[in-house]
C-alpha atoms as a PDB file:
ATOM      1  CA  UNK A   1      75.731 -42.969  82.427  1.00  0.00           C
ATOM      2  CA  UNK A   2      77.894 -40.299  83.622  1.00  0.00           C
ATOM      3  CA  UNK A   3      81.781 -40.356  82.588  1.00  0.00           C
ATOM      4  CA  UNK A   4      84.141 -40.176  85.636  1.00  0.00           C
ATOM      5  CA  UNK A   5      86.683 -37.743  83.256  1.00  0.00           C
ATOM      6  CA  UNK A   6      85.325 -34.391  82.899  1.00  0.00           C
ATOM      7  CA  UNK A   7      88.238 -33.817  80.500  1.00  0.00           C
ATOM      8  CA  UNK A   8      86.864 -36.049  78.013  1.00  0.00           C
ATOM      9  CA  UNK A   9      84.223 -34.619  77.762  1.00  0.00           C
ATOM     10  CA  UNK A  10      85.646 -31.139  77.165  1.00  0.00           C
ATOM     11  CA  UNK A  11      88.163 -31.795  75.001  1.00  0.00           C
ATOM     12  CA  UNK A  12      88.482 -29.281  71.395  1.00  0.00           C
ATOM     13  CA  UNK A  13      91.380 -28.717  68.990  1.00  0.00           C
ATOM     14  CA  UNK A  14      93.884 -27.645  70.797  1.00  0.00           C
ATOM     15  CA  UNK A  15      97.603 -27.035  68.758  1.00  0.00           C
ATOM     16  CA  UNK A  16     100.809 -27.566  70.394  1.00  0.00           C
ATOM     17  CA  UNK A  17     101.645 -24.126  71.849  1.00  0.00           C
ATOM     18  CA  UNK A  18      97.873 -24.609  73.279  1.00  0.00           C
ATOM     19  CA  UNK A  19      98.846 -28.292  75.098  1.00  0.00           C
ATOM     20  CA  UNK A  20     102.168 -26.905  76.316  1.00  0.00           C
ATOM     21  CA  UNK A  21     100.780 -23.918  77.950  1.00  0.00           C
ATOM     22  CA  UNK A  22      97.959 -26.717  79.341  1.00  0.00           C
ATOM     23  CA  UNK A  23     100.734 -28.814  80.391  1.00  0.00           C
ATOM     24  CA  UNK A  24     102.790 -25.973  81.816  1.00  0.00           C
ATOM     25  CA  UNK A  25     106.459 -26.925  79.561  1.00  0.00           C
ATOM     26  CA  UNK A  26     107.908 -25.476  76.527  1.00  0.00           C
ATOM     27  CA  UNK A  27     106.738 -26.514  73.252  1.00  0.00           C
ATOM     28  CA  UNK A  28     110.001 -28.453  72.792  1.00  0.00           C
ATOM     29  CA  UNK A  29     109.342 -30.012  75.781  1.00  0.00           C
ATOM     30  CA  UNK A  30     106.236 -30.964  74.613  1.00  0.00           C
ATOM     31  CA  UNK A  31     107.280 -32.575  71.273  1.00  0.00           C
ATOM     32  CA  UNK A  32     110.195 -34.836  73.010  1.00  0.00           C
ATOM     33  CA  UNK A  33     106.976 -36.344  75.472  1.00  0.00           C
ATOM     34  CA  UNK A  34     104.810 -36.709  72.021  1.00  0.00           C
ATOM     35  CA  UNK A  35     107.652 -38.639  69.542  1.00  0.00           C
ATOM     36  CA  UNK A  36     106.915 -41.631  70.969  1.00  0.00           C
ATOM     37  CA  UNK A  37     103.257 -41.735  70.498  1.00  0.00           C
ATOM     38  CA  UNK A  38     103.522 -39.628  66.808  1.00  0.00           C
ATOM     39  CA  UNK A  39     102.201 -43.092  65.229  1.00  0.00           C
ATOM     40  CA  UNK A  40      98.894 -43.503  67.205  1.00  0.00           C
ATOM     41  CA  UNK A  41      98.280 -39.595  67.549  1.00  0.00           C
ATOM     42  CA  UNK A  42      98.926 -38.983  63.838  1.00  0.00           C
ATOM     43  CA  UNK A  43      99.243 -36.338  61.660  1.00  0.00           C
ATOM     44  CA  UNK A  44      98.057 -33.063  62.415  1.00  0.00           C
ATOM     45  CA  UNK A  45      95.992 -30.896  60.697  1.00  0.00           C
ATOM     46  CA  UNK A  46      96.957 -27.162  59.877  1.00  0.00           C
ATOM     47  CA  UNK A  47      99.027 -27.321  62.869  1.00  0.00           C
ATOM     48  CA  UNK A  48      95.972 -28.367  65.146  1.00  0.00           C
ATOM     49  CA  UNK A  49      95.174 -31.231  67.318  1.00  0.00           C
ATOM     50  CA  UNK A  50      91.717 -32.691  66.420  1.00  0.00           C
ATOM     51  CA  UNK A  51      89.859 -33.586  69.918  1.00  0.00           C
ATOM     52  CA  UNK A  52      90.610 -37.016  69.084  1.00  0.00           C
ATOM     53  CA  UNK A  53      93.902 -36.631  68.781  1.00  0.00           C
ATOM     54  CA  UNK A  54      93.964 -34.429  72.021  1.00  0.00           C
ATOM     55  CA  UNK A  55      92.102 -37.404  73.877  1.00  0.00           C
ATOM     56  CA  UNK A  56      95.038 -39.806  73.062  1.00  0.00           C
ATOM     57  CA  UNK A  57      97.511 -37.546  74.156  1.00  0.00           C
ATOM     58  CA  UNK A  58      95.791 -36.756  77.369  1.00  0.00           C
ATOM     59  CA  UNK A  59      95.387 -40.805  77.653  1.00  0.00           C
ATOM     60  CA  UNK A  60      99.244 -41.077  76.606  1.00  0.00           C
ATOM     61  CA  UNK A  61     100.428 -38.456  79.312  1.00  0.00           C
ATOM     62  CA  UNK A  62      98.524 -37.845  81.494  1.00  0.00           C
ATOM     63  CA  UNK A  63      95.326 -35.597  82.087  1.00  0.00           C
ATOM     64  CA  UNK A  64      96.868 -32.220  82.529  1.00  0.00           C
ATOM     65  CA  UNK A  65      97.622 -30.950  86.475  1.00  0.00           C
ATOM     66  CA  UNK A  66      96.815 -27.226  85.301  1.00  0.00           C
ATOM     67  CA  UNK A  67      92.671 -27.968  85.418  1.00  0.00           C
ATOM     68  CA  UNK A  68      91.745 -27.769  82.045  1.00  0.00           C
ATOM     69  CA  UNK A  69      88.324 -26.836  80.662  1.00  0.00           C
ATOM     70  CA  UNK A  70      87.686 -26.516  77.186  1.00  0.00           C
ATOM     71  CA  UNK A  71      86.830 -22.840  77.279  1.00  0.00           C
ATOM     72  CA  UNK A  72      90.352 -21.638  78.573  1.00  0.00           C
ATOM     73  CA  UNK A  73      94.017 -22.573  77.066  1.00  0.00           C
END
């Protein structure tokens, strides 16, 4: 069965300065839209966003407007 979200399917470590650019805001931007979900995304490792971790925070905010593939950002 085919997924309907091509962006799940995609998804790769991505770290912050990677999502904002995705999400087309600063970094602090980015971080003030994250706090409230820091418990379910978790910690981070060496500054990167595991693609699990990138799939809640596409789920939390929103899949990103700027078409993302994993093989640009």
């Amino acid at each position: 069965m085919k997924q309907q979200n091509n962006v799940q399917q995609e998804v790769r470590p991505l770290n912050l300065k990677q999502l904002a650019a995705i999400y087309e805001v600063s970094t602090r931007t980015l971080k003030g839209w994250l706090e409230p979900f820091l418990s379910e995304i978790g910690e981070t490792s060496v500054r990167t966003f595991t693609p699990k971790q990138v799939r809640i925070i596409f789920d939390k905010l929103g899949e990103p407007k700027s078409g993302f593939h994993s093989g640009t950002a």
